[in-house]
Protein backbone atom coordinates (compact mmCIF):
# COMPACT_ATOMS: atom_id res chain seq x y z
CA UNK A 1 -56.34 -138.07 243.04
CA UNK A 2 -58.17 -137.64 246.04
CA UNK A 3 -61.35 -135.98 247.54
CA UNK A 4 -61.12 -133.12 250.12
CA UNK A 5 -63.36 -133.00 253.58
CA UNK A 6 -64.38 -129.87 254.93
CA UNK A 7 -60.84 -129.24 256.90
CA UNK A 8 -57.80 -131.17 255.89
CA UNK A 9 -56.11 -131.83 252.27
CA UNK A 10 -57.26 -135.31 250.84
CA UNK A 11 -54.13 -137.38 249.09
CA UNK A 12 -51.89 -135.63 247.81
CA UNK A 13 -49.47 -137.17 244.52
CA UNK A 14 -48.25 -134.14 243.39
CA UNK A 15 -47.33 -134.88 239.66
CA UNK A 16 -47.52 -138.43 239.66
CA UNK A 17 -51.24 -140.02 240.96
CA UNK A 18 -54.61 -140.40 238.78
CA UNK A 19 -55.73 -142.09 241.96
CA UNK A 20 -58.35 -141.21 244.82
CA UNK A 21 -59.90 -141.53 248.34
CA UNK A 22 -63.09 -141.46 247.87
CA UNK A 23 -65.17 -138.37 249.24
CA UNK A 24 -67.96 -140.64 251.14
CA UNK A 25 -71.65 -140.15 251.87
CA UNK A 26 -72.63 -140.61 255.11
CA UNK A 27 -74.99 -143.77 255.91
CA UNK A 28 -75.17 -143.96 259.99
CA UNK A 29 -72.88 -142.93 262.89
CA UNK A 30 -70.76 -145.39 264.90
CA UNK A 31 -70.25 -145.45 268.71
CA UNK A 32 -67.08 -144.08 269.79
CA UNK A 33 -64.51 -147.12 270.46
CA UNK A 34 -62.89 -147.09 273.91
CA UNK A 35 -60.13 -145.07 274.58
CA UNK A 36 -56.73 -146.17 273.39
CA UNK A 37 -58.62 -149.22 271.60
CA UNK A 38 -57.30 -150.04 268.18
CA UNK A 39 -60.63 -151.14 266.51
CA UNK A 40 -60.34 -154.45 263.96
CA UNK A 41 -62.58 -155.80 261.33
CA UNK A 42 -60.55 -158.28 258.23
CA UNK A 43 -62.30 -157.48 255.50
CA UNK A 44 -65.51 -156.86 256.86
CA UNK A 45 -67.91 -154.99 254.94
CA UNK A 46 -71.99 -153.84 254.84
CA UNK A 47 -74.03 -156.69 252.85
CA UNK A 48 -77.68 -155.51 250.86
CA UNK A 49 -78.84 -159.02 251.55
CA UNK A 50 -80.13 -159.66 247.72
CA UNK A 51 -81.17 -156.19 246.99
CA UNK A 52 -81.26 -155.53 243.19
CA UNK A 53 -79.16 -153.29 241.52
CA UNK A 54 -79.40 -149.76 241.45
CA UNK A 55 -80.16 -148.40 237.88
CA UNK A 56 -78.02 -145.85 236.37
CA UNK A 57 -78.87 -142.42 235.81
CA UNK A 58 -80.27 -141.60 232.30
CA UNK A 59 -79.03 -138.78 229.93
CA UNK A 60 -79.38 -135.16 231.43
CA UNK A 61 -79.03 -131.84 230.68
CA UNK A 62 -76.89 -131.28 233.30
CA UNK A 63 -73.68 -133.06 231.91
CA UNK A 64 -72.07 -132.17 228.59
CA UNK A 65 -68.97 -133.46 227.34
CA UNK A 66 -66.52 -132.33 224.99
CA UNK A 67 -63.44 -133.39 223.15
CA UNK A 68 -60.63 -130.74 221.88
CA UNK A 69 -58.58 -133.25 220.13
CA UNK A 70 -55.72 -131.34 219.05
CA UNK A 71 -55.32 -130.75 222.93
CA UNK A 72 -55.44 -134.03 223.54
CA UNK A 73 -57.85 -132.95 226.14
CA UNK A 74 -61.33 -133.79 226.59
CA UNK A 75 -63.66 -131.92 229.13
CA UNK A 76 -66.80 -133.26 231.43
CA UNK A 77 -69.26 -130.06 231.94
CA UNK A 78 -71.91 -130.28 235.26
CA UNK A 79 -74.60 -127.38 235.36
CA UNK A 80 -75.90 -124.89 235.54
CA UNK A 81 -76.45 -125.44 239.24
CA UNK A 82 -77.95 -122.38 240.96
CA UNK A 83 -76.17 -121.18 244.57
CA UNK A 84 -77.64 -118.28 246.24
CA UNK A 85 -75.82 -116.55 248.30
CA UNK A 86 -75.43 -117.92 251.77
CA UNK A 87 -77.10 -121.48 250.90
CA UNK A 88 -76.94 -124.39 252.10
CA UNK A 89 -74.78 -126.95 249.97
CA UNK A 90 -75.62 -128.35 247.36
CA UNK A 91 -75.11 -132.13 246.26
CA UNK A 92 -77.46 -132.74 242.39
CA UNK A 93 -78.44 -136.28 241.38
CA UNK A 94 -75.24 -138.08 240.40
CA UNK A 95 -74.45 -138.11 236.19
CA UNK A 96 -73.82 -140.43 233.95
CA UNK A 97 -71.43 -139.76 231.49
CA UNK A 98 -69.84 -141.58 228.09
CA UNK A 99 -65.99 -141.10 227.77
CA UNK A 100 -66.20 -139.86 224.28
CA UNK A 101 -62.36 -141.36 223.57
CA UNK A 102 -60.25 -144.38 223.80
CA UNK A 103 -56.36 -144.84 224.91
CA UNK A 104 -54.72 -143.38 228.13
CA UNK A 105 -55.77 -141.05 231.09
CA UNK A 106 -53.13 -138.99 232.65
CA UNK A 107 -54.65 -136.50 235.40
CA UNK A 108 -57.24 -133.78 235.52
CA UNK A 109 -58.06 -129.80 236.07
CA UNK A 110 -60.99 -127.96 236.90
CA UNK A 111 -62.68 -124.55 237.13
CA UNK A 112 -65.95 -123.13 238.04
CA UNK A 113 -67.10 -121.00 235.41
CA UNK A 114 -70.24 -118.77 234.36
CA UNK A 115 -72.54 -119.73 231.57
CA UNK A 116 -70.41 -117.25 229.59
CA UNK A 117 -66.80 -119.35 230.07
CA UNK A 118 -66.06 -116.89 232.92
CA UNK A 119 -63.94 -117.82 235.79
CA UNK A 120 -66.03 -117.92 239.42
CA UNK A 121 -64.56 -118.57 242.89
CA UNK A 122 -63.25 -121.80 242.99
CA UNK A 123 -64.73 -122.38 246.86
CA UNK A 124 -67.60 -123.00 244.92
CA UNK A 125 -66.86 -126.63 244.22
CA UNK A 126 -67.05 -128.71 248.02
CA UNK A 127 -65.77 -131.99 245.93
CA UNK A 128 -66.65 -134.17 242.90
CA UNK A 129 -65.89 -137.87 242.13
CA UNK A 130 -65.60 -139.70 239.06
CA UNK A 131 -66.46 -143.42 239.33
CA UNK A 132 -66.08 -146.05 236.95
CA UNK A 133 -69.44 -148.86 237.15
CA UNK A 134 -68.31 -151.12 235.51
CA UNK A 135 -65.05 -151.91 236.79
CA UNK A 136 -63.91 -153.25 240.51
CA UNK A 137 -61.71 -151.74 243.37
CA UNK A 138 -58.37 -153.25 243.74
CA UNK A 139 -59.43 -154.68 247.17
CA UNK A 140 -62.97 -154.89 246.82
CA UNK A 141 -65.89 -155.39 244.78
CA UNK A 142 -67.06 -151.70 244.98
CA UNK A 143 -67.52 -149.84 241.52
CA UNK A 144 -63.55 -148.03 241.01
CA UNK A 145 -62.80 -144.72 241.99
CA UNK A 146 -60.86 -143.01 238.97
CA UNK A 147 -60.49 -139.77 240.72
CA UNK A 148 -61.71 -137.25 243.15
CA UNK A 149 -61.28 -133.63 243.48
CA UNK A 150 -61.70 -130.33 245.34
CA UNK A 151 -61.00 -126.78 246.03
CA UNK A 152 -57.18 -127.78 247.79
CA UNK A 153 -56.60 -129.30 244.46
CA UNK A 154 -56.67 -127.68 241.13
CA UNK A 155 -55.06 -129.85 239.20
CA UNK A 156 -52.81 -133.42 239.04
CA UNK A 157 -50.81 -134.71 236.00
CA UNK A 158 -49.11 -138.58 235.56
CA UNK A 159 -45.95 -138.75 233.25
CA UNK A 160 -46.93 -138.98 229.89
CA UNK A 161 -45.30 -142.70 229.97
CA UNK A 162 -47.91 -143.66 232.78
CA UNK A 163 -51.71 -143.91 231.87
CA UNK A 164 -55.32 -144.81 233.42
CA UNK A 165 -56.99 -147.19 230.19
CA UNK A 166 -60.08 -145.90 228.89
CA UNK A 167 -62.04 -148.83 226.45
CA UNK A 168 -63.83 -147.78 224.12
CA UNK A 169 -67.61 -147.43 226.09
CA UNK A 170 -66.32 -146.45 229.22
CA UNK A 171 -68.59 -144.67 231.46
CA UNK A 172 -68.27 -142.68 234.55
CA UNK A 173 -70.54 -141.67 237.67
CA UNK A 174 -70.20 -137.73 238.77
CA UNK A 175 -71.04 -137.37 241.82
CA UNK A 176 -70.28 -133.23 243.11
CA UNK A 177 -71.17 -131.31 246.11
CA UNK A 178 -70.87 -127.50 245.91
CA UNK A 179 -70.74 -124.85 248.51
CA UNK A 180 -72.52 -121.00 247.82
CA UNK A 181 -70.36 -118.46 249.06
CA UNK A 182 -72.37 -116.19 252.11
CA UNK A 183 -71.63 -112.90 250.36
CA UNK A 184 -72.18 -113.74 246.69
CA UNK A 185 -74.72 -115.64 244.68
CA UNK A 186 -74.36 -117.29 241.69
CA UNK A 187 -77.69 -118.26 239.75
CA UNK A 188 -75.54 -120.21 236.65
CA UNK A 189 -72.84 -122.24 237.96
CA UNK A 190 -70.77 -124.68 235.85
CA UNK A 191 -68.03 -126.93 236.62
CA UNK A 192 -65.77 -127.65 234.11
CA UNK A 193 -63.49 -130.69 234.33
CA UNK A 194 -60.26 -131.15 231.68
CA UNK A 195 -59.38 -134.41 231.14
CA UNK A 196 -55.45 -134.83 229.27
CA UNK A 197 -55.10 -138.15 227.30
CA UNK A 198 -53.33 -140.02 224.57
CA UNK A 199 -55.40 -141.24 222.19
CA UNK A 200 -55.15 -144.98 221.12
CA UNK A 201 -54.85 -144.23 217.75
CA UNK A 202 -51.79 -142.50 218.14
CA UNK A 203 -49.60 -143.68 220.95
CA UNK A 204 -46.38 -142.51 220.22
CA UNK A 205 -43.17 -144.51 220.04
CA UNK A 206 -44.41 -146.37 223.03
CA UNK A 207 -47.97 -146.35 224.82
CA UNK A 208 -48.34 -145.36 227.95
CA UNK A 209 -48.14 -148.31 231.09
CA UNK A 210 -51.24 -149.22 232.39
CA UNK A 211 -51.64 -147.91 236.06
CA UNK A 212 -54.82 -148.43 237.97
CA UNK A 213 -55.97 -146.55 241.12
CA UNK A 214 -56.72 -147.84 243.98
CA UNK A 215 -57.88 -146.93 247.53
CA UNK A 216 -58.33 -148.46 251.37
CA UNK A 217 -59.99 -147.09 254.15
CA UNK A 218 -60.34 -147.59 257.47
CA UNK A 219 -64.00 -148.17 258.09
CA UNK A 220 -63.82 -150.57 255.05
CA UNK A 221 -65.15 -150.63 251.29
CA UNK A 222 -68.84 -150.02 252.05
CA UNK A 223 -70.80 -147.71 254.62
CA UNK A 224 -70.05 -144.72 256.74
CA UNK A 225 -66.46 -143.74 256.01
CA UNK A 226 -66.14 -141.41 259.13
CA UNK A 227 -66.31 -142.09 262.92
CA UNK A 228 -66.70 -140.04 266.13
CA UNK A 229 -63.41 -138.69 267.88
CA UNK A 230 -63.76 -138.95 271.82
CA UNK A 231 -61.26 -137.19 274.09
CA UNK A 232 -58.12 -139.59 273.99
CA UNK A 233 -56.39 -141.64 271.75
CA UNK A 234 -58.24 -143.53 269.51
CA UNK A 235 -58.05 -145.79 265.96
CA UNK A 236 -59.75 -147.74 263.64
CA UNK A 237 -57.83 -150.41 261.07
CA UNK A 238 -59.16 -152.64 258.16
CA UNK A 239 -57.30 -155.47 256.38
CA UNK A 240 -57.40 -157.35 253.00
CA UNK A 241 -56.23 -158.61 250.03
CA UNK A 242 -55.70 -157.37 246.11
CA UNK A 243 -57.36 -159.24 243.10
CA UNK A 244 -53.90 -159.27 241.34
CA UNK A 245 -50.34 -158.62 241.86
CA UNK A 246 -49.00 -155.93 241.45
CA UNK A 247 -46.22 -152.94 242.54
CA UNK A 248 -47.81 -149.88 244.14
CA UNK A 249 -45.84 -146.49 242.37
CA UNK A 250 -47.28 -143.82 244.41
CA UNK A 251 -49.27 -143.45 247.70
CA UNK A 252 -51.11 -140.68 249.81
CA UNK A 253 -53.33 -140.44 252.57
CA UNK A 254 -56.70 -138.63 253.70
CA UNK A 255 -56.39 -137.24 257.66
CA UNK A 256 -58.68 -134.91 259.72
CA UNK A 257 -57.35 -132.64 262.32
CA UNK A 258 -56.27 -134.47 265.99
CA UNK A 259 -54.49 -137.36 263.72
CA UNK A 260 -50.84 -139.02 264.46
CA UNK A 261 -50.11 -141.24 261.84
CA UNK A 262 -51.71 -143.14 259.09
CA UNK A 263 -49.98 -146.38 257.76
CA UNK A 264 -49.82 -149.44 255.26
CA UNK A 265 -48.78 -152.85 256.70
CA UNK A 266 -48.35 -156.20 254.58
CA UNK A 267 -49.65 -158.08 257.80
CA UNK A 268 -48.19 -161.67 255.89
CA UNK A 269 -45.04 -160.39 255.60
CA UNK A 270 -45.11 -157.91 259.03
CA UNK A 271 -43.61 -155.16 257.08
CA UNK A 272 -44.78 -151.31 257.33
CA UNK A 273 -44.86 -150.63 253.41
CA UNK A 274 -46.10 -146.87 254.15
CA UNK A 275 -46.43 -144.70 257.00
CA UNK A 276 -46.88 -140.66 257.54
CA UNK A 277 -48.25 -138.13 259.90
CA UNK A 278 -50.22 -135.00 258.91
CA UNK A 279 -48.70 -131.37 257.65
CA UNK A 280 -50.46 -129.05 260.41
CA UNK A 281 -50.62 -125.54 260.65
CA UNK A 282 -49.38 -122.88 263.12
CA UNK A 283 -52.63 -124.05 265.25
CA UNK A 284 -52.17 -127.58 264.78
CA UNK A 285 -54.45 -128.57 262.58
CA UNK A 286 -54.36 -130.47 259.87
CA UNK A 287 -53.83 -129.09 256.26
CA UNK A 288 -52.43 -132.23 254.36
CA UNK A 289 -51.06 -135.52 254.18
CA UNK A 290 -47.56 -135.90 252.38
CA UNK A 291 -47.27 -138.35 249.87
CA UNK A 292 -44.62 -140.50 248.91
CA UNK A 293 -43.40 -141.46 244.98
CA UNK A 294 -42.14 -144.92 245.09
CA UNK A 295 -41.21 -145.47 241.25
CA UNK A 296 -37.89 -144.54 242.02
CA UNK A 297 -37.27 -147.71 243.70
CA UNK A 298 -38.97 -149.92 241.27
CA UNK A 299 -42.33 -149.46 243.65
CA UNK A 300 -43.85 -151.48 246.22
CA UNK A 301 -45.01 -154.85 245.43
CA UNK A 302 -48.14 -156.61 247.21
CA UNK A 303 -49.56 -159.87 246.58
CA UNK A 304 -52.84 -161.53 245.97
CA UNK A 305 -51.96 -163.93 248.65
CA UNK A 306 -51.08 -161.20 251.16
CA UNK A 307 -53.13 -159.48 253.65
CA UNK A 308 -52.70 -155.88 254.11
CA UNK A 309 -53.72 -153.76 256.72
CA UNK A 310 -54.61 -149.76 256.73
CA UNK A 311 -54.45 -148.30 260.05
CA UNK A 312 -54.88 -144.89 261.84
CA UNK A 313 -54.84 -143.35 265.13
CA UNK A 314 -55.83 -140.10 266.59
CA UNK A 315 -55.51 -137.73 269.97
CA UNK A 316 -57.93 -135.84 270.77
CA UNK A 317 -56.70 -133.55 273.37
CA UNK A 318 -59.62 -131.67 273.54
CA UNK A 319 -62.21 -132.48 276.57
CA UNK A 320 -65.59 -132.87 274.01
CA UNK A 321 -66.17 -134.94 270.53
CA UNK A 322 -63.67 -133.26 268.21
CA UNK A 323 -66.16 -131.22 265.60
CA UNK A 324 -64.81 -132.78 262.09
CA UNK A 325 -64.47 -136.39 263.69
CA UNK A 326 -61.56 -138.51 262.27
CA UNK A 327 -61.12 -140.40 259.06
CA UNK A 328 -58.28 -142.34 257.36
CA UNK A 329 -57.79 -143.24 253.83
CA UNK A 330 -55.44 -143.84 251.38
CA UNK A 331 -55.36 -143.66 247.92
CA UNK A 332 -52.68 -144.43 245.19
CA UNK A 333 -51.88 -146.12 242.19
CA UNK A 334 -50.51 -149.36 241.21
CA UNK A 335 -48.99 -151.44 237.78
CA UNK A 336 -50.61 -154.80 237.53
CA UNK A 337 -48.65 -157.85 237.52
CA UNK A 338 -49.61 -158.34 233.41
CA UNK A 339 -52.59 -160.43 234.67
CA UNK A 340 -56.51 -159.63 233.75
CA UNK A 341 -58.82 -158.34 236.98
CA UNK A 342 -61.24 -160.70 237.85
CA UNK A 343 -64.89 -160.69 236.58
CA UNK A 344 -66.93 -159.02 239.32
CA UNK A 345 -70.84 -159.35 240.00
CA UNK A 346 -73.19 -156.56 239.72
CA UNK A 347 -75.07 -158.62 242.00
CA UNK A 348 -72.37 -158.92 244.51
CA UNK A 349 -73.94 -157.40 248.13
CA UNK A 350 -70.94 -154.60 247.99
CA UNK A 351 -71.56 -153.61 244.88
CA UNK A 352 -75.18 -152.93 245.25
CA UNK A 353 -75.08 -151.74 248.62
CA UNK A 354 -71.88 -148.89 247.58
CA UNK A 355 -73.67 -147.97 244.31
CA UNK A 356 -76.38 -147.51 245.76
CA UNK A 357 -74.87 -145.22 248.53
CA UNK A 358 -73.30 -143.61 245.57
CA UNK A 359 -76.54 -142.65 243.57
CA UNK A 360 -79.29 -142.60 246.25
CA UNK A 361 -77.89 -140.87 249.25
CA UNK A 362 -77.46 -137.24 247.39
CA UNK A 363 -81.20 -137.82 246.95
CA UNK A 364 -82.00 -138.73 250.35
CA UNK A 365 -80.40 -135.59 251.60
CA UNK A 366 -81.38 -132.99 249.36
CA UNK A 367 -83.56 -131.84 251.46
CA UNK A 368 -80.56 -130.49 253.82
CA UNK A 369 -78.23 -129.85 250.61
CA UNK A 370 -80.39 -127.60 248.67
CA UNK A 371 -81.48 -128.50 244.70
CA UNK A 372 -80.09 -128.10 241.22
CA UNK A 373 -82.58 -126.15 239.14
CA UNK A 374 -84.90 -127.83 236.93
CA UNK A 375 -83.80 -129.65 233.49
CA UNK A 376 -85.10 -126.62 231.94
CA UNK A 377 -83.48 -124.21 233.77
């Protein structure tokens, strides 16, 4: 799955990915590169330098979550969250939450509702992203990104034969952002995400095949995930390597508007594994990235002892900083090679520094975001 930015469709699996591109927070701004300059880092990535560990939010009253078992559904509430008409947007502390099940993930929905069950506009909801703590990235040591979501996407589903584990104890990070409408206000706001799974107690004839999601960016693991757009042509890259094996089924990408291509190179091998342009409008800008299902062919396999490279480039015809600057992500899913992950370290520098990016930044810029209401409210 995939997170949305304020013009442009995020990934886009239709049907197949519980994946995402993470929807980052922004840390600092970058100088522009030079023009037609291809910028480079291998696996380069921010370092805390021994900070400690973020803690993780306690219980509140702004998360409930439910299970309707005979749906085979269970459902993460956030709110009420209060968004007055014309307001600025509005990004509350990031939840904890306790996946109430154990077995199988297979996609997600989502509606804003009223405290009654009512629907609301779904422009409401700027993006949310579920993050798992406690396990790693598939090419770093950042918490994993299980999904993100937004108003360009309602809904994605995996096969029922394909599913995201969930152990028995997982937890999952919420971090949302939501936009009040300028002609409407809304003083009880809830977002209301559906969660489909098979539960381990009853797999079926067969369980479901592990798939993991994964996700590579540009500007790397950790730090500011989006960069200035000068006039010209312009592009940023980032390369590394798995923790396992494994055969990537389905891929998609994140663009902003001015973009030519975004690609996936196995830089051992010299091989383009993925590449794709933006879909653009009637004014040319961008309105999503097409994605590619690759079980059909068995999927794409990449190695531990491979370097990969994600890669973008932009034109900016325009004779100023384009408005939305430029990103480039990709997001997707992949079947491990029947190997374990590697033990991470909470204490590794990427993992504090992203978590703490993750939980600390919607604080930091409340002030320009608005507030939830209080825990009593």
């Amino acid at each position: 799955m995939w997170n949305p930015c304020p013009r442009g469709l995020a990934p886009h699996l239709a049907g197949l990915c519980v994946l995402l591109s993470p929807h980052p927070l922004p840390l600092h701004r970058q100088a522009p590169d030079t023009p037609a300059a291809q910028e480079h880092a291998h696996g380069a990535s921010a370092h805390a330098g021994g900070s400690a560990v973020p803690r993780l939010p306690a219980a509140s009253p702004l998360i409930d979550v439910r299970v309707h078992a005979a749906e085979r559904e269970f459902e993460i509430v956030v709110g009420p969250v209060s968004l007055p008409a014309g307001g600025p947007h509005l990004r509350p502390p990031v939840q904890l939450a306790d996946v109430p099940v154990a077995g199988w993930l297979h996609g997600f929905s989502w509606r804003m509702r009223d405290r009654g069950g009512n629907p609301l506009p779904d422009r409401l909801l700027h993006h949310v992203n579920v993050i798992d703590p406690d396990n790693r990235e598939l090419f770093s040591a950042v918490p994993r990104r299980i999904l993100a979501a937004g108003r360009e996407t309602k809904s994605e589903l995996l096969p029922g034969v394909l599913g995201y584990p969930l152990a028995p104890g997982t937890r999952v990070l919420l971090s949302a952002m939501f936009a009040p409408l300028p002609d409407a206000s809304h003083d009880e706001a809830f977002l209301h995400i559906r969660l489909p799974y098979t539960p381990s107690q009853d797999p079926g004839l067969v369980g479901p095949v592990h798939v993991y999601p994964f996700y590579l960016d540009v500007m790397g693991p950790v730090g500011e995930k989006e960069f200035p757009l000068p006039p010209g042509t312009h592009g940023r890259s980032w390369e590394g390597s798995p923790a396992v094996d494994g055969r990537i089924f389905g891929v998609g990408g994140h663009l902003h508007d001015y973009a030519d291509w975004i690609r996936l190179e196995d830089v051992t091998a010299d091989k383009v594994i993925w590449e794709t342009g933006p879909a653009v409008d009637g004014a040319g800008r961008t309105v999503g990235v097409p994605a590619s299902r690759l079980w059909w062919r068995g999927g794409v396999r990449i190695r531990k002892d491979h370097v990969y490279r994600i890669s973008v480039q932009y034109s900016n015809p325009l004779d100023h900083l384009a408005p939305d600057g430029a990103m480039g992500a990709i997001g997707g899913i992949i079947i491990a090679a029947g190997e374990d992950w590697p033990e991470f370290s909470r204490e590794h520098p990427d993992y504090v520094e992203d978590l703490r990016n993750t939980l600390e930044k919607p604080n930091e810029a409340a002030h320009g975001h608005g507030h939830a209401p209080r825990s009593d409210g």
